[in-house]
N, C-alpha and C. Protein backbone atom coordinates (compact mmCIF):
# COMPACT_ATOMS: atom_id res chain seq x y z
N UNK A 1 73.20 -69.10 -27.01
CA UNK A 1 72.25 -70.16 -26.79
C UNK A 1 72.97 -71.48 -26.98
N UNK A 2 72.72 -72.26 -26.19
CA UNK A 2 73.39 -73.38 -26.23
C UNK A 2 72.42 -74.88 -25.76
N UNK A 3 72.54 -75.55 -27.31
CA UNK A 3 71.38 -76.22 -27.34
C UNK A 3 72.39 -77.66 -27.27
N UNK A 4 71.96 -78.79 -26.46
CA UNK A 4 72.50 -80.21 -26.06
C UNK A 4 71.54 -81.39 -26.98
N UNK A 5 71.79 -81.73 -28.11
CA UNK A 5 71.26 -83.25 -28.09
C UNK A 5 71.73 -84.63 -27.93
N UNK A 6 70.83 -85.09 -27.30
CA UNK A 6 71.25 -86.87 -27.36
C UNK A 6 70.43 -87.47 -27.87
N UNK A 7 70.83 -87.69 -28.83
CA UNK A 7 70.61 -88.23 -30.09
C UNK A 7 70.82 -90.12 -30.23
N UNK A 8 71.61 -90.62 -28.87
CA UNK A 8 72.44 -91.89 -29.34
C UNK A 8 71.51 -93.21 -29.83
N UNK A 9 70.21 -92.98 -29.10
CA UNK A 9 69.02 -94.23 -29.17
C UNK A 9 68.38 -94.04 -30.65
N UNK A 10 68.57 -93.20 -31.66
CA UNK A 10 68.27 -92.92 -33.20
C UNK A 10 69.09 -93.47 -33.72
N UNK A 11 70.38 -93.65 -33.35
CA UNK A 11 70.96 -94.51 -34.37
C UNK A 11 71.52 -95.47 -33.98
N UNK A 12 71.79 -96.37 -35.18
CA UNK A 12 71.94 -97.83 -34.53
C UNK A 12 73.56 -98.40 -34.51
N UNK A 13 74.49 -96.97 -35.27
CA UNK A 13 75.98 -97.32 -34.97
C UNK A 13 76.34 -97.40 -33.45
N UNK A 14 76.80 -98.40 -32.92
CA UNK A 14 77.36 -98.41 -31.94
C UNK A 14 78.70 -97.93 -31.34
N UNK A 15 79.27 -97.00 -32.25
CA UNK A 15 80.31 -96.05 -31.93
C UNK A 15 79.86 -95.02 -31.56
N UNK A 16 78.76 -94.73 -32.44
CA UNK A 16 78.04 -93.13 -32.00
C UNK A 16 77.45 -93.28 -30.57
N UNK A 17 76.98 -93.99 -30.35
CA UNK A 17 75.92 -94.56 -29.01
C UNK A 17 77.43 -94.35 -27.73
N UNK A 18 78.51 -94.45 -27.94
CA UNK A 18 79.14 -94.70 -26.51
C UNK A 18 79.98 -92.96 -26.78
N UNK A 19 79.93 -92.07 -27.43
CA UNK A 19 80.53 -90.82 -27.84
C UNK A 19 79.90 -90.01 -27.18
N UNK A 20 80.34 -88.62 -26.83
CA UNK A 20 79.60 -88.10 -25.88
C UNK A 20 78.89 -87.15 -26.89
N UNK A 21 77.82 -86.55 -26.39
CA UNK A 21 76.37 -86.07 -26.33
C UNK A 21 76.86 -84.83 -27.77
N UNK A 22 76.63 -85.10 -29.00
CA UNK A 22 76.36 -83.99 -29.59
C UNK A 22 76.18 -82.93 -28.83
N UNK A 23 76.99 -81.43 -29.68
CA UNK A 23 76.79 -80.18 -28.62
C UNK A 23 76.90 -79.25 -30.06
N UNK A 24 75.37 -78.19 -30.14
CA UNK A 24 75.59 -77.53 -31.24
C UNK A 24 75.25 -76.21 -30.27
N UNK A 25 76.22 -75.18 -30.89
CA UNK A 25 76.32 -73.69 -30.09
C UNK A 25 75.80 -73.01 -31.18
N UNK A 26 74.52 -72.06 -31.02
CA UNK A 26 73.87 -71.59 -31.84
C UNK A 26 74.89 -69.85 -31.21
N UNK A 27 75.35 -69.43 -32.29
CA UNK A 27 75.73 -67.88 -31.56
C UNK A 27 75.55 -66.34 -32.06
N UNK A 28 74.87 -66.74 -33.25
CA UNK A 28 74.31 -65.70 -34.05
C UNK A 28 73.38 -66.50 -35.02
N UNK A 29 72.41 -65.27 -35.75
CA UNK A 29 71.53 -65.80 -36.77
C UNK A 29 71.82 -65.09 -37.54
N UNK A 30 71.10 -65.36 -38.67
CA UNK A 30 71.22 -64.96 -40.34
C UNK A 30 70.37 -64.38 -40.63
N UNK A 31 69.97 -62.94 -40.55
CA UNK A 31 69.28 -62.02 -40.78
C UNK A 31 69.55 -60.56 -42.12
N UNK A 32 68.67 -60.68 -42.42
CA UNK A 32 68.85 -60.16 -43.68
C UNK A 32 68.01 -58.38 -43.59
N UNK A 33 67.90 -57.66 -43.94
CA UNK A 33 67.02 -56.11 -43.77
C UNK A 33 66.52 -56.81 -44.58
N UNK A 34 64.58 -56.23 -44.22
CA UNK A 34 63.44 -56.26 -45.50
C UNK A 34 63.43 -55.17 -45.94
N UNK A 35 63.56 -55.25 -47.64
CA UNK A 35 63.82 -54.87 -48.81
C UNK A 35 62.43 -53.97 -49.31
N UNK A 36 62.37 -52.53 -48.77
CA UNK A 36 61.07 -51.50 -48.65
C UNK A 36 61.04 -50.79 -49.25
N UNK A 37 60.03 -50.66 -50.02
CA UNK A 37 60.40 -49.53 -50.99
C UNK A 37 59.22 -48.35 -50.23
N UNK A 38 60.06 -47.05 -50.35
CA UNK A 38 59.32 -45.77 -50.08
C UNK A 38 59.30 -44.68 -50.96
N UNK A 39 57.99 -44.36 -51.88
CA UNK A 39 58.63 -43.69 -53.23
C UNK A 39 57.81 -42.17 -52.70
N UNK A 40 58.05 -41.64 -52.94
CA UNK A 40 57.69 -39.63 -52.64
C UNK A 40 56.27 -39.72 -52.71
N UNK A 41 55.59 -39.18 -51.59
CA UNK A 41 54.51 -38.95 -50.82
C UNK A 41 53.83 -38.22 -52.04
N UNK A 42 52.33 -38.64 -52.43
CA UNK A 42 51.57 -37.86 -53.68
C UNK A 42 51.45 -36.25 -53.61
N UNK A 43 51.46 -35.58 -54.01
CA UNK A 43 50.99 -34.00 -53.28
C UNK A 43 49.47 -34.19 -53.53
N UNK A 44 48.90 -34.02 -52.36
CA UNK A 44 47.62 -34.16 -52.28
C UNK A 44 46.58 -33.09 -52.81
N UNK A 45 47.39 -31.80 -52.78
CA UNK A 45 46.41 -30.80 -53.97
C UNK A 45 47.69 -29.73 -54.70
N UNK A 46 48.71 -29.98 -54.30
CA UNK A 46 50.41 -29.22 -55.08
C UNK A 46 49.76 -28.04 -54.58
N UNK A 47 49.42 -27.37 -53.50
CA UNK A 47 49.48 -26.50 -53.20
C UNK A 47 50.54 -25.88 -52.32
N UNK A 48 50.98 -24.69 -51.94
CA UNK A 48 52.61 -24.01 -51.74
C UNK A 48 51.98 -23.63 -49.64
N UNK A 49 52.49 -24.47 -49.33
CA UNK A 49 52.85 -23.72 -47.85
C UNK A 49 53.82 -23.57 -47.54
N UNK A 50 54.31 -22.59 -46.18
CA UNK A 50 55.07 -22.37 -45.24
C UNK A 50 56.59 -23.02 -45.38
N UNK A 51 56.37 -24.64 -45.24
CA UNK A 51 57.25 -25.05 -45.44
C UNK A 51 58.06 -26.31 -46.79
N UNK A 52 56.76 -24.96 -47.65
CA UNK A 52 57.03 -25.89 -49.76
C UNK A 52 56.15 -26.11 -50.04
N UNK A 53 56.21 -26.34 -50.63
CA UNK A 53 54.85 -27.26 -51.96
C UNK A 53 54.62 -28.60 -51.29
N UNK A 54 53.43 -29.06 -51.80
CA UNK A 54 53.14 -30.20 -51.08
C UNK A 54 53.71 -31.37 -51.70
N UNK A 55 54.31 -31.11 -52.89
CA UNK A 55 55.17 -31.96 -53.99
C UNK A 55 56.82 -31.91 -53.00
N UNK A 56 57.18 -30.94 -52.36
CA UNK A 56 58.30 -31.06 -51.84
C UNK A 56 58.65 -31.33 -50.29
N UNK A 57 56.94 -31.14 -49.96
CA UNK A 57 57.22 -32.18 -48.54
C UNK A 57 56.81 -33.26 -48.44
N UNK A 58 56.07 -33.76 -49.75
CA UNK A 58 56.26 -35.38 -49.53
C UNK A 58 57.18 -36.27 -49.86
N UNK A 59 58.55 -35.52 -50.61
CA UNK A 59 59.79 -36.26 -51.33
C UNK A 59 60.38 -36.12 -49.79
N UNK A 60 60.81 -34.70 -49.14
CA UNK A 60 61.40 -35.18 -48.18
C UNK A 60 60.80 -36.25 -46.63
N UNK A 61 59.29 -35.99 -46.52
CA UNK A 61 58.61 -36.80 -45.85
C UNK A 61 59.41 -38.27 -45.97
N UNK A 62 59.02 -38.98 -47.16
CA UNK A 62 59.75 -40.26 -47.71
C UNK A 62 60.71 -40.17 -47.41
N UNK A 63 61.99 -39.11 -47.42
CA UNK A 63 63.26 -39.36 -47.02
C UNK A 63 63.61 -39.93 -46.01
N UNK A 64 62.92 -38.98 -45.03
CA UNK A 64 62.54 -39.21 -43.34
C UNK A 64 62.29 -41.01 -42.71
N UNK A 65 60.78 -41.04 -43.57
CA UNK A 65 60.86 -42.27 -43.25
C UNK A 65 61.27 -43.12 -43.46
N UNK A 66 62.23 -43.20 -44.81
CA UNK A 66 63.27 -44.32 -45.43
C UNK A 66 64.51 -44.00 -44.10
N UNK A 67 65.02 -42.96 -44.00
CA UNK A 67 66.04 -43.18 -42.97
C UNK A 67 65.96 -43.66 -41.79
N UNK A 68 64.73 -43.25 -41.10
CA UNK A 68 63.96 -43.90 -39.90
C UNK A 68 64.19 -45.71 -39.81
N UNK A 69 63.61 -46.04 -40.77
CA UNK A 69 63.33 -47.74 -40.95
C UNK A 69 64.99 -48.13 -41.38
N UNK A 70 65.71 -47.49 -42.25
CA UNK A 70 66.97 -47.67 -42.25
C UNK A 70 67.97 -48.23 -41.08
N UNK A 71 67.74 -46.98 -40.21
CA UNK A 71 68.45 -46.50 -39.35
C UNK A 71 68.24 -48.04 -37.81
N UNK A 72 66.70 -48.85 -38.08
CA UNK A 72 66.60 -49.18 -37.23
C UNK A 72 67.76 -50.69 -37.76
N UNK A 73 67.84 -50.77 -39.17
CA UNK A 73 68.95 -51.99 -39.13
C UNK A 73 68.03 -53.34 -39.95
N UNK A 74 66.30 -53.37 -39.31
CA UNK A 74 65.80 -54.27 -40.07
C UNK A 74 65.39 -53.76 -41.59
N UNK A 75 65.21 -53.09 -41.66
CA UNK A 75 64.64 -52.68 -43.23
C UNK A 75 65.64 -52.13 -44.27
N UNK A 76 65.99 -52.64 -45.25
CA UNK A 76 66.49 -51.44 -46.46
C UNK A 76 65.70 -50.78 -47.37
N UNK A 77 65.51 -49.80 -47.51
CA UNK A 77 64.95 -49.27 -48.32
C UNK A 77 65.61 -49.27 -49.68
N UNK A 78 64.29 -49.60 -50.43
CA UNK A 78 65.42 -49.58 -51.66
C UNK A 78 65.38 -47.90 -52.43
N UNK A 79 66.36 -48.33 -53.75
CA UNK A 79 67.11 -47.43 -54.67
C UNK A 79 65.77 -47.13 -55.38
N UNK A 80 65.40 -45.97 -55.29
CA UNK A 80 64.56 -45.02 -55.82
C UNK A 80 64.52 -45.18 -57.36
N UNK A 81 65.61 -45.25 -57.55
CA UNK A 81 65.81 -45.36 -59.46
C UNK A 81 65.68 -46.67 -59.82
N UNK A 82 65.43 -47.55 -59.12
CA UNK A 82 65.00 -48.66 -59.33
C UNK A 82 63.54 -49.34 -59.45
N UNK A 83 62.58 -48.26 -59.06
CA UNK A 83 61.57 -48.03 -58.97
C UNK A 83 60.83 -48.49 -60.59
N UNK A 84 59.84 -49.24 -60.43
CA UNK A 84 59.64 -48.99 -61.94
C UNK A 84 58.11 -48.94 -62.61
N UNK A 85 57.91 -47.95 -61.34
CA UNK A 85 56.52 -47.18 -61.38
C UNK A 85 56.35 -45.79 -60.40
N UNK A 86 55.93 -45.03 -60.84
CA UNK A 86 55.88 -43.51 -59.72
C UNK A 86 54.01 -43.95 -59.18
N UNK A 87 54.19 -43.31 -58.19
CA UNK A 87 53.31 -43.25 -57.30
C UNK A 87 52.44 -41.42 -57.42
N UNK A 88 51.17 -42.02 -58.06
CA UNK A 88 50.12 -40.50 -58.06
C UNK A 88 49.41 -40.69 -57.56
N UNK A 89 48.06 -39.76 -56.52
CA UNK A 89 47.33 -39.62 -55.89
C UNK A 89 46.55 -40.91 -56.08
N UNK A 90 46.04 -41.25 -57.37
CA UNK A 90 45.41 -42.18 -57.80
C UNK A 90 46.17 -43.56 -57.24
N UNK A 91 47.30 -43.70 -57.21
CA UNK A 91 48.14 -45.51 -56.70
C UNK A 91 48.65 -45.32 -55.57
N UNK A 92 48.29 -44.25 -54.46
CA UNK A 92 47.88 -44.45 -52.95
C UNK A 92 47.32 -45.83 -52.63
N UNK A 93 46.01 -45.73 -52.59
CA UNK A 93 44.67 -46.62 -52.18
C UNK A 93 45.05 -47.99 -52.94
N UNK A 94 45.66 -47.70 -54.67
CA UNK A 94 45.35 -48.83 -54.92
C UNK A 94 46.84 -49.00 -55.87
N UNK A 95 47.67 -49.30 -55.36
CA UNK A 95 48.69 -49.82 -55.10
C UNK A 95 49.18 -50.78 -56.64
N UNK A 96 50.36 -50.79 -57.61
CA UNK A 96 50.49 -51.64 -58.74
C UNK A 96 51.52 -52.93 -58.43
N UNK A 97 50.83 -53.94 -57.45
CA UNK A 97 51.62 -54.70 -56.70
C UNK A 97 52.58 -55.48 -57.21
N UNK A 98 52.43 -55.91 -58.69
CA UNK A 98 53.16 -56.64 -59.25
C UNK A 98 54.26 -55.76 -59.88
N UNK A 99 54.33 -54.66 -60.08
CA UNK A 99 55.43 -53.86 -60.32
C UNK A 99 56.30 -54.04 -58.47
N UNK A 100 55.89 -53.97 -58.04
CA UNK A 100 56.78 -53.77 -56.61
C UNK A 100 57.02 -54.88 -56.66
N UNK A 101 56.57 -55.84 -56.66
CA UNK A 101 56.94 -57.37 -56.46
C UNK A 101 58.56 -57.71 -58.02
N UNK A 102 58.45 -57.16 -58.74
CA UNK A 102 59.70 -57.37 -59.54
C UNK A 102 60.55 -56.47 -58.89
N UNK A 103 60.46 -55.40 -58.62
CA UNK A 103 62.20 -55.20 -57.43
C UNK A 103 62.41 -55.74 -56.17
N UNK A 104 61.70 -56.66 -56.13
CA UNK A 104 61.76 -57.54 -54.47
C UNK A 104 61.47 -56.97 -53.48
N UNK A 105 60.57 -55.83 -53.64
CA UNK A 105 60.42 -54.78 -52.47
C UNK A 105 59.09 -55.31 -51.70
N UNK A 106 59.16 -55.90 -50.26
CA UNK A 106 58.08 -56.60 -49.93
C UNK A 106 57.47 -56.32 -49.04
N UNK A 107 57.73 -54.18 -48.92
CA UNK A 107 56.55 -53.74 -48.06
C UNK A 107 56.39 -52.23 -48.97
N UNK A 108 55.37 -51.89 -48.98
CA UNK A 108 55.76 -50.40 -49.66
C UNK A 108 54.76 -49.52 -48.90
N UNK A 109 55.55 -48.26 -48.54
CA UNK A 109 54.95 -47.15 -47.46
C UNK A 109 55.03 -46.29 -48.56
N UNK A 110 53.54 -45.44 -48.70
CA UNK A 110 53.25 -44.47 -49.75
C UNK A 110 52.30 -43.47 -48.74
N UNK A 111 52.04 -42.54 -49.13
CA UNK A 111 51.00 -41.85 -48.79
C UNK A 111 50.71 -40.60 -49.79
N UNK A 112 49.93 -39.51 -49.07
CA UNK A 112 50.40 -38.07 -49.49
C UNK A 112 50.23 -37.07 -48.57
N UNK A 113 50.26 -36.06 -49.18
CA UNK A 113 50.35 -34.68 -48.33
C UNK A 113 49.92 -33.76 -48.64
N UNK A 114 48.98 -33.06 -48.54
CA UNK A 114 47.45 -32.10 -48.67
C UNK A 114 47.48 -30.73 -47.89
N UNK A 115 47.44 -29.52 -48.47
CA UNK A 115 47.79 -28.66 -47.86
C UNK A 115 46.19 -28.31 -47.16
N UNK A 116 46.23 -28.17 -46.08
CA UNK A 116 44.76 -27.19 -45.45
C UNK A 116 44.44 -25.64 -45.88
N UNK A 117 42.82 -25.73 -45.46
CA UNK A 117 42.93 -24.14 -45.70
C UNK A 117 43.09 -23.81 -44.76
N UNK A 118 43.90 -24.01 -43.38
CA UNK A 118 44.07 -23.29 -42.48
C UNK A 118 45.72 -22.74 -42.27
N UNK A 119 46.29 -23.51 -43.69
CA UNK A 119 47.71 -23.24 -43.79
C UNK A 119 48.49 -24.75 -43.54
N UNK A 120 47.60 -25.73 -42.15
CA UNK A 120 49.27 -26.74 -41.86
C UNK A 120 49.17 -27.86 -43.28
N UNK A 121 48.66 -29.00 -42.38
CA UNK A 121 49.04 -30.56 -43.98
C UNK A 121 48.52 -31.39 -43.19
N UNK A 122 47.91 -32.25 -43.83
CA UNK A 122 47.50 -33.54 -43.41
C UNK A 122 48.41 -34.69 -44.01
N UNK A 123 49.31 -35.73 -43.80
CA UNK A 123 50.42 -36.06 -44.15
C UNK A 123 49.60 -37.74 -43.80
N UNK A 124 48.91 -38.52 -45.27
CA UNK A 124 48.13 -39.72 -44.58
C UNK A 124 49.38 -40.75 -45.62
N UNK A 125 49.47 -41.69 -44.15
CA UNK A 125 50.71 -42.68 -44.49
C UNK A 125 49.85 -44.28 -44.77
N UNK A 126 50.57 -44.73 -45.70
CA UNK A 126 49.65 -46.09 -45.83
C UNK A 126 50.87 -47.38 -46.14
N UNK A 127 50.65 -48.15 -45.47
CA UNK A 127 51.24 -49.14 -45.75
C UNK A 127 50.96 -50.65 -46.07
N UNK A 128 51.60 -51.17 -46.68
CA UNK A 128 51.14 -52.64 -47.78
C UNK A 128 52.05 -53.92 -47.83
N UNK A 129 51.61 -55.04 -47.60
CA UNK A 129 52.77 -56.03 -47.91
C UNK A 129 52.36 -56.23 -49.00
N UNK A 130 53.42 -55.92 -50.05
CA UNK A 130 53.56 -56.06 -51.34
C UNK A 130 52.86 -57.64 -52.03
N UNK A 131 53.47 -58.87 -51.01
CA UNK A 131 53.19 -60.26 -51.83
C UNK A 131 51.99 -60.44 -51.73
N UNK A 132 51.33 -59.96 -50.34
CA UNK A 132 49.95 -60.60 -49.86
C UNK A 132 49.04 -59.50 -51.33
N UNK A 133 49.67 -58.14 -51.24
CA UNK A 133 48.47 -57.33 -51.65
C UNK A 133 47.82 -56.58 -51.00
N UNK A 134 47.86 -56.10 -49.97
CA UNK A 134 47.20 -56.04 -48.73
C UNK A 134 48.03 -54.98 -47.75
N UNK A 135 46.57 -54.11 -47.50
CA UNK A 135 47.13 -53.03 -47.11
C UNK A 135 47.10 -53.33 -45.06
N UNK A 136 48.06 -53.06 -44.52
CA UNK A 136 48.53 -53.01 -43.26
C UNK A 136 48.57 -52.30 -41.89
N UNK A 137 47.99 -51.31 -42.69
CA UNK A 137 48.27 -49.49 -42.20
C UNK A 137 47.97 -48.81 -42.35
N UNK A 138 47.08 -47.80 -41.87
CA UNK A 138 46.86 -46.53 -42.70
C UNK A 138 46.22 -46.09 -41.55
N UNK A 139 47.32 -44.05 -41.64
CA UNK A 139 46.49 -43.39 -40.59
C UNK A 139 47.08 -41.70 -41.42
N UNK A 140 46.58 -40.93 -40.62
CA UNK A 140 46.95 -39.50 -41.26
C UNK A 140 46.92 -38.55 -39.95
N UNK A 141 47.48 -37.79 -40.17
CA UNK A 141 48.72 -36.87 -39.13
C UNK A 141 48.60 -35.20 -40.10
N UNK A 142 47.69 -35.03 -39.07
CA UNK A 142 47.31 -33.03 -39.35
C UNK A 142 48.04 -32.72 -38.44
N UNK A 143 49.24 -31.53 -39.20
CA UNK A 143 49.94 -30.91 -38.25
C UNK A 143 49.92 -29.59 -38.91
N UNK A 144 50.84 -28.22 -38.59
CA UNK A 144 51.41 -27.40 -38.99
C UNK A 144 52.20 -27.56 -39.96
N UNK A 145 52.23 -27.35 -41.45
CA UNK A 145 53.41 -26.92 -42.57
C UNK A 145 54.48 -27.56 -41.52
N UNK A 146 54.87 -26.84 -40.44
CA UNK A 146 56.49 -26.87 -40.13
C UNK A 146 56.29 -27.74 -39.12
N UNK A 147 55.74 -28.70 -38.99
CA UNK A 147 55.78 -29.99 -38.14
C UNK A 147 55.64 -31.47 -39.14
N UNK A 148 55.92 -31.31 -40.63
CA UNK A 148 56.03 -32.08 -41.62
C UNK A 148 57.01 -33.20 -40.96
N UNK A 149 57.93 -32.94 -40.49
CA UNK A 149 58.94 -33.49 -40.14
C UNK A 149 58.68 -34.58 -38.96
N UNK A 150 57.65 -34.28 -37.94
CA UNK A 150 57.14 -34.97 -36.96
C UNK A 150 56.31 -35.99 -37.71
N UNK A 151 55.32 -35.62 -38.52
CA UNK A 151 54.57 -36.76 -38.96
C UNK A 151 55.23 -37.62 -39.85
N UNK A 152 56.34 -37.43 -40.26
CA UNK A 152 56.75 -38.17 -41.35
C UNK A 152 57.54 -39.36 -39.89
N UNK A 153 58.13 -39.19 -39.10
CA UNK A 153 58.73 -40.06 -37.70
C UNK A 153 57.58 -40.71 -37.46
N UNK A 154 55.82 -39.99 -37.15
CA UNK A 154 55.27 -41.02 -36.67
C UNK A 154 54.70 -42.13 -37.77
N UNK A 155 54.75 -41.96 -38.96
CA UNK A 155 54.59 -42.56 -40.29
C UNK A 155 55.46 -43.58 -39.68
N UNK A 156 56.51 -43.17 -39.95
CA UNK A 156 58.08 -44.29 -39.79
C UNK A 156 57.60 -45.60 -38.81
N UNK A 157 57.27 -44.62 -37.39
CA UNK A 157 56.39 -45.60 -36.04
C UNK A 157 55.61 -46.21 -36.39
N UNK A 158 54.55 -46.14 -36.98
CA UNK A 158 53.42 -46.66 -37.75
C UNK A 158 53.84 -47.63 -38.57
N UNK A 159 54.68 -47.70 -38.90
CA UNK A 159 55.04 -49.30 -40.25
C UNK A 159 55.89 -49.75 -39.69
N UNK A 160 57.06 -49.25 -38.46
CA UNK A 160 57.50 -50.17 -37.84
C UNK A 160 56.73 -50.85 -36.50
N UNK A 161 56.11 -50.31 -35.94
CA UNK A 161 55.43 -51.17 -35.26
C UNK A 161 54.43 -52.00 -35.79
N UNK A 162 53.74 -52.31 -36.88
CA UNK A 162 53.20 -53.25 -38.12
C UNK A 162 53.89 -54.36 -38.63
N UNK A 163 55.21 -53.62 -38.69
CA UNK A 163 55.72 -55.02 -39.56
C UNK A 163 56.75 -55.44 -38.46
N UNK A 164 56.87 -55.52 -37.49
CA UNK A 164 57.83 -55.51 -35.99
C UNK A 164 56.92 -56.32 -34.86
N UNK A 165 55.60 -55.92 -34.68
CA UNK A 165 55.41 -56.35 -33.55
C UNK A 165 55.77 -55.14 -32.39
N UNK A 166 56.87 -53.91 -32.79
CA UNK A 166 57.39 -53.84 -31.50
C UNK A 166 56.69 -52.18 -31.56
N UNK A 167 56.84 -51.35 -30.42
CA UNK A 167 56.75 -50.03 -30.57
C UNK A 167 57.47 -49.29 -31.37
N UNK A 168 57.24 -48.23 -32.42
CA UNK A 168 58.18 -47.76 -32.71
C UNK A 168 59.09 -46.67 -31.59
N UNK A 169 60.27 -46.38 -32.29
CA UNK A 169 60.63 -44.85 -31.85
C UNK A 169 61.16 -43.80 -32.38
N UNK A 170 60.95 -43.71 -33.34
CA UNK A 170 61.20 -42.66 -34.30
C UNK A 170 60.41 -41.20 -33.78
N UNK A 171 59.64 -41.22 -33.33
CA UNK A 171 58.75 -39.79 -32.82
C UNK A 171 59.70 -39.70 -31.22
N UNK A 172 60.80 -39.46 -31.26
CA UNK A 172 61.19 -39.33 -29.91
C UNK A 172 61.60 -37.76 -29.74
N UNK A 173 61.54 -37.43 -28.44
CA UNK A 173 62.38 -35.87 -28.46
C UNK A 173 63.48 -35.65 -27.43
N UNK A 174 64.03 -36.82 -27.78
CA UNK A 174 65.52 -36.56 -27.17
C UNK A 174 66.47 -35.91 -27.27
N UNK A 175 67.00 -34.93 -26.60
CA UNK A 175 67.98 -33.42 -27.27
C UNK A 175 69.09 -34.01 -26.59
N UNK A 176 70.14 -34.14 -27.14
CA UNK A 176 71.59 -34.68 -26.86
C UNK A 176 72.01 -33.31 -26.54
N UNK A 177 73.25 -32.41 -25.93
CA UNK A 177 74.24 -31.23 -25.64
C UNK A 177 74.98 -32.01 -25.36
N UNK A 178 76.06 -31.04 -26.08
CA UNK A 178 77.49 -31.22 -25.85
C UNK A 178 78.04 -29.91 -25.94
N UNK A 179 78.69 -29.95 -24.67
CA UNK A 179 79.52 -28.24 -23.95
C UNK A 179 80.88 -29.14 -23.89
N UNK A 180 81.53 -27.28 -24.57
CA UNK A 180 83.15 -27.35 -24.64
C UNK A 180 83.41 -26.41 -24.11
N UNK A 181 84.43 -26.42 -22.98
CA UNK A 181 85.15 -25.11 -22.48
C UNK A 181 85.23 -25.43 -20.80
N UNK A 182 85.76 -24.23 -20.14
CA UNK A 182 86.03 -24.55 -18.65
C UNK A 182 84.63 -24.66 -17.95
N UNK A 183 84.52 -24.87 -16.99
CA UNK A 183 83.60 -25.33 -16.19
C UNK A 183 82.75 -23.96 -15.86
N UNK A 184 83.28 -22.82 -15.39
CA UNK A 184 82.79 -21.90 -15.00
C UNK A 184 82.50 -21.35 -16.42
């Protein structure tokens, strides 16, 4: 981007006035990742399916979507052990904002994960800007036990298109191959 001012009629040195035209080249910006905290999904009744306990697919759920938002470059997620409050069924909905607000974390994606009696999970993602207080987001994703992994991507989609503006793409099903050997 390349921005031109003439500036010379603002000031009243008459050296500056006969110099040619200020020229400022803008060529990158100063962008920083927002600082997110994602702490392990509540188990919504610790009951054991297919694919774990509901205590162990909401730690890796969170994984998912911390790498997701990672991965896109704007967000860091922060250090888990830095945390300096755990998240139970009960601080879903209602959130201890001023604890998040002392690790500088200024969005926080929580939810949980509830086993059905039909066997899959209901996996409900909620999201919050920490300063305002204020929740941003919130939707829930019934799948199969072994589609944990899908809802935790569209979770990811869900708070990045919130705090973005843009679509997410984390729910994609793009299969990369790669073949080695002769042709035939």
């Amino acid at each position: 981007m390349r921005l031109i001012l003439f500036t010379a009629a603002l000031f009243a040195a008459p050296a500056f006035a006969q110099s040619a035209p200020l020229r400022v080249d803008i060529n990158a910006g100063l962008m920083q990742p927002m600082p997110i905290a994602v702490p392990a999904f509540a188990p919504g009744n610790g009951a054991s399916t297919e694919a774990g306990t509901t205590t162990q697919i909401g730690e890796r759920a969170a994984q998912v979507i911390a790498n997701d938002l990672k991965s896109s470059g704007l967000f860091r997620p922060l250090d888990p052990a830095a945390y300096t409050t755990t998240v139970g069924i009960d601080d879903v909905l209602k959130p201890d904002f001023p604890a998040w607000r002392t690790i500088a974390a200024q969005a926080l994606v929580t939810g949980t994960v509830t086993a059905n009696p039909d066997g899959g999970i209901t996996l409900a993602c909620y999201a919050y800007d920490v300063f305002a207080g204020a929740e941003i987001a919130r939707q829930g994703f019934v799948t199969t036990a072994a589609g944990w992994r899908r809802a935790a991507h569209k979770c990811a989609d869900l708070v990045y298109s919130r705090l973005t503006g843009e679509s997410g793409y984390f729910d994609s099903r793009i299969v990369y191959v790669s073949e080695t050997g002769t042709r035939t």
